[in-house]
C-alpha atoms as a PDB file:
ATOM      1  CA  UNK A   1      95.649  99.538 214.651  1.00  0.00           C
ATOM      2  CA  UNK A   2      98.558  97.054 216.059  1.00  0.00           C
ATOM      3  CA  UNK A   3      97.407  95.926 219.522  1.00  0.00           C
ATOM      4  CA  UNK A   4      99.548  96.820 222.372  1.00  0.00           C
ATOM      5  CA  UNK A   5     101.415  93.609 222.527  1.00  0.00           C
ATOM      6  CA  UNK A   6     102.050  93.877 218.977  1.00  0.00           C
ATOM      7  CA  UNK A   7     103.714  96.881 219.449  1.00  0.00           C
ATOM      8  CA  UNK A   8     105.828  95.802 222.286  1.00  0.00           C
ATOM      9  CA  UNK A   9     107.375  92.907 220.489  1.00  0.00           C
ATOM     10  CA  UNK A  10     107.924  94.920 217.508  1.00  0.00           C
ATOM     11  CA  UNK A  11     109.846  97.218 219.795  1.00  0.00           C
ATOM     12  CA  UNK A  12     112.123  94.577 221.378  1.00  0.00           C
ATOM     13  CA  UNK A  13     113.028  93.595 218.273  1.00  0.00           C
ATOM     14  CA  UNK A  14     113.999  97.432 217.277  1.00  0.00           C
ATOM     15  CA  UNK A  15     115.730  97.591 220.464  1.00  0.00           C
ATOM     16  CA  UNK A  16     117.841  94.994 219.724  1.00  0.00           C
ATOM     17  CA  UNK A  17     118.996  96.120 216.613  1.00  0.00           C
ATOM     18  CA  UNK A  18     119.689  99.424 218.736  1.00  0.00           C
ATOM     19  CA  UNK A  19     122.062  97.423 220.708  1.00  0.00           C
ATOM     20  CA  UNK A  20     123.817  95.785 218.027  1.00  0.00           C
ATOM     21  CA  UNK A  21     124.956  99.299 216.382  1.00  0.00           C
ATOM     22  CA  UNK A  22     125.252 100.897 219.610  1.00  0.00           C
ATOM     23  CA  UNK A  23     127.789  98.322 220.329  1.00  0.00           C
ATOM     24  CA  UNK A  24     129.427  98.004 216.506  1.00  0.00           C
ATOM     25  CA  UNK A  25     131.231 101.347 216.802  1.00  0.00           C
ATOM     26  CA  UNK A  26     130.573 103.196 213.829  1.00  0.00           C
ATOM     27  CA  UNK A  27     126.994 104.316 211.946  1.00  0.00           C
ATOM     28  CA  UNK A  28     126.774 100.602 210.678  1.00  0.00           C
ATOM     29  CA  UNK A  29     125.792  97.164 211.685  1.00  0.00           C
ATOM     30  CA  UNK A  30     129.404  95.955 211.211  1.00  0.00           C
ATOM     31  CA  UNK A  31     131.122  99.578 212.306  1.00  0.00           C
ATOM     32  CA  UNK A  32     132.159 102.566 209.987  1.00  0.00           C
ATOM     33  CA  UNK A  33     131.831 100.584 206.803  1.00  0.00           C
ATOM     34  CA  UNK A  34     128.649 100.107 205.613  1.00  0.00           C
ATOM     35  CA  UNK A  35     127.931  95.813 204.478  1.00  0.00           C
ATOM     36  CA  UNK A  36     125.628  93.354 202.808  1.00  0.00           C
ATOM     37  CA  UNK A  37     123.408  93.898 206.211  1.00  0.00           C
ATOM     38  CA  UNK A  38     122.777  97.115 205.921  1.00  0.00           C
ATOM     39  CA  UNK A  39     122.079  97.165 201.953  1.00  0.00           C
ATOM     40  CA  UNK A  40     120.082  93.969 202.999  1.00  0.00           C
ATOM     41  CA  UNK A  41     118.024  95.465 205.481  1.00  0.00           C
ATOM     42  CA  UNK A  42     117.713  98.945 204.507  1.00  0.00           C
ATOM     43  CA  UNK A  43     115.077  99.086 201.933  1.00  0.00           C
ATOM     44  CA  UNK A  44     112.878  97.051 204.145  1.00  0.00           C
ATOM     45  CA  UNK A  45     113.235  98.980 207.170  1.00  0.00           C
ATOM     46  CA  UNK A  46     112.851 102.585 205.004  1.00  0.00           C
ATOM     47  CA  UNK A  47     109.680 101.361 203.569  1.00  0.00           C
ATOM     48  CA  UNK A  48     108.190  99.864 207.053  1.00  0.00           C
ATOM     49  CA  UNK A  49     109.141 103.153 208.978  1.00  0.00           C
ATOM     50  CA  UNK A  50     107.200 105.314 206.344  1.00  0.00           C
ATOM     51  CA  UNK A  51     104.233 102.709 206.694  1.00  0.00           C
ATOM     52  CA  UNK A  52     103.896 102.739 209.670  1.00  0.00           C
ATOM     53  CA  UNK A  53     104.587 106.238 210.289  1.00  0.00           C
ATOM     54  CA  UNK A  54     101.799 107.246 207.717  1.00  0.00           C
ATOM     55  CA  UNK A  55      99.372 104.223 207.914  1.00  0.00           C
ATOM     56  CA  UNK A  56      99.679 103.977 211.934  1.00  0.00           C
ATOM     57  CA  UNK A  57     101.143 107.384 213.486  1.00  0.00           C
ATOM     58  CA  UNK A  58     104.217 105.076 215.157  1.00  0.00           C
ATOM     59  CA  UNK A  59     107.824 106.581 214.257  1.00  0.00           C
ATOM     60  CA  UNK A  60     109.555 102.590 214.514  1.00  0.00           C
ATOM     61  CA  UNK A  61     113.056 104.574 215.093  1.00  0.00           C
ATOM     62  CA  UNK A  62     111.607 106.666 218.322  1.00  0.00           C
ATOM     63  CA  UNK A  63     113.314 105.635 222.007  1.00  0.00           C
ATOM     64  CA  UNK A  64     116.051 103.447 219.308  1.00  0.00           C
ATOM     65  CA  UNK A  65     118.634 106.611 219.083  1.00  0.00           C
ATOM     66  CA  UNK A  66     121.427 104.425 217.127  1.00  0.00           C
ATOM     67  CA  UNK A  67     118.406 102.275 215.055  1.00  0.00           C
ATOM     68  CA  UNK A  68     117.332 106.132 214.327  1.00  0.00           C
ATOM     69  CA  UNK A  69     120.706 107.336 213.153  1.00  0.00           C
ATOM     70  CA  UNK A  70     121.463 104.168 210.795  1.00  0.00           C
ATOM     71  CA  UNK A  71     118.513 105.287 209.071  1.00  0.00           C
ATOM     72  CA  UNK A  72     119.553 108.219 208.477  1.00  0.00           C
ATOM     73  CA  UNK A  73     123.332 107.638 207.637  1.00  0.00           C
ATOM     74  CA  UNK A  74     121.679 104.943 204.932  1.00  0.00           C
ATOM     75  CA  UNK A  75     119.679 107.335 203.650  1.00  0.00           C
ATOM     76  CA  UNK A  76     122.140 110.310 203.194  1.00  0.00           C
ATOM     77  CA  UNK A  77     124.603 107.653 201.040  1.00  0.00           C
ATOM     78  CA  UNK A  78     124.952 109.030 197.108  1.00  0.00           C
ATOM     79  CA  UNK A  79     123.536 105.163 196.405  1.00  0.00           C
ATOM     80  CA  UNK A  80     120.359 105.185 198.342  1.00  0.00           C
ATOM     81  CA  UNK A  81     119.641 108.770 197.433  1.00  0.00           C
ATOM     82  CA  UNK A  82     120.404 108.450 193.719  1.00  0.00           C
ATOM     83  CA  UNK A  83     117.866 104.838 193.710  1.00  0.00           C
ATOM     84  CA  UNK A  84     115.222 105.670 195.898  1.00  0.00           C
ATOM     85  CA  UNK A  85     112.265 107.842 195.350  1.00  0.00           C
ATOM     86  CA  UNK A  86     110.885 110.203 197.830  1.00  0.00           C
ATOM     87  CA  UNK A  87     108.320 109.456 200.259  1.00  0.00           C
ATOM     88  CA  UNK A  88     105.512 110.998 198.356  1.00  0.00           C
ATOM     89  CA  UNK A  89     106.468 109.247 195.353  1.00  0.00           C
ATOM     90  CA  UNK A  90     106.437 105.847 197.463  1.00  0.00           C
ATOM     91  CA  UNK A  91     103.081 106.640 198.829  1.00  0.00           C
ATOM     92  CA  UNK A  92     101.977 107.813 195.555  1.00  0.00           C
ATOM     93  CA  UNK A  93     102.534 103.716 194.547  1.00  0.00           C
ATOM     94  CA  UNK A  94     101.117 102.519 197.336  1.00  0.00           C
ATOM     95  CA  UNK A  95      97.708 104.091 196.835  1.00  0.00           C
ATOM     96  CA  UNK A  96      97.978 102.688 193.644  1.00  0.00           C
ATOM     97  CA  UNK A  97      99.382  99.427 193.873  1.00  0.00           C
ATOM     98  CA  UNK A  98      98.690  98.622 197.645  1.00  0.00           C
ATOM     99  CA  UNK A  99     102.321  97.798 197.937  1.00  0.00           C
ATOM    100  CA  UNK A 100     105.339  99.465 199.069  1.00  0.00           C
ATOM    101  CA  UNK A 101     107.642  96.813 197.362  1.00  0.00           C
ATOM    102  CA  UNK A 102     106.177  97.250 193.932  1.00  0.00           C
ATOM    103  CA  UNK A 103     108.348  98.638 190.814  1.00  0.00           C
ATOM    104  CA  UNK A 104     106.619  97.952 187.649  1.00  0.00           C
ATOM    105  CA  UNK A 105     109.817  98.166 184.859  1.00  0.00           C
ATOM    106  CA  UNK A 106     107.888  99.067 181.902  1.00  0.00           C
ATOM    107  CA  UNK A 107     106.084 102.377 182.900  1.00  0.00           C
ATOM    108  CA  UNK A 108     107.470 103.339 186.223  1.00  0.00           C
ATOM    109  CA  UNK A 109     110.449 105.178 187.198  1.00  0.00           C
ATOM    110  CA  UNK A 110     112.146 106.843 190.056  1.00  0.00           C
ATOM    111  CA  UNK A 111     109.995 109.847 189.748  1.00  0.00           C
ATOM    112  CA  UNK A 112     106.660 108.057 188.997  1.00  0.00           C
ATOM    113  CA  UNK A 113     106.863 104.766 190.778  1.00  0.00           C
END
């Protein structure tokens, strides 16, 4: 389990990506467009949420209402949803693999990562 002070430096850091779309104007880092940030970032921040979420009990998106909603305007987009797979399917690998980055290109797929 992340100690305390861990967890509170984690959290500024959440909170100041809060800020930044809070003040951007729109569901994305750079307003109502979605750019290279976001598609940057995204994938990294899905899989950590889901980690920690199942690995620690600690939702990284509660008390960051704007962080919270990015994820879920990135995740409702045709190209994240047609890419990624479900949770399950990600946890499914991870048990496996012991990774949440891993994609092995000759036997998995979307379904079966």
């Amino acid at each position: 389990m992340p100690r305390a002070s861990q967890i509170e430096e984690f959290e500024k850091t959440v909170k100041s990506l809060d800020a930044l779309l809070r003040s951007s104007g729109g569901d994305y880092f750079f307003g109502s467009t979605v750019s290279l940030a976001d598609i940057a970032i995204y994938p990294f921040a899905e899989r950590f949420q889901l980690a920690m979420r199942e690995f620690q009990g600690y939702d990284i998106a509660e008390g960051a209402e704007y962080f919270a909603a990015w994820l879920t305007a990135m995740s409702a987009r045709d190209s994240v949803r047609s890419l990624r797979p479900d949770d399950e399917a990600l946890l499914r690998s991870w048990r496996r693999t012991m990774r949440l980055d891993y994609f092995d290109y000759e036997t998995a797929s979307r379904e079966s990562p």
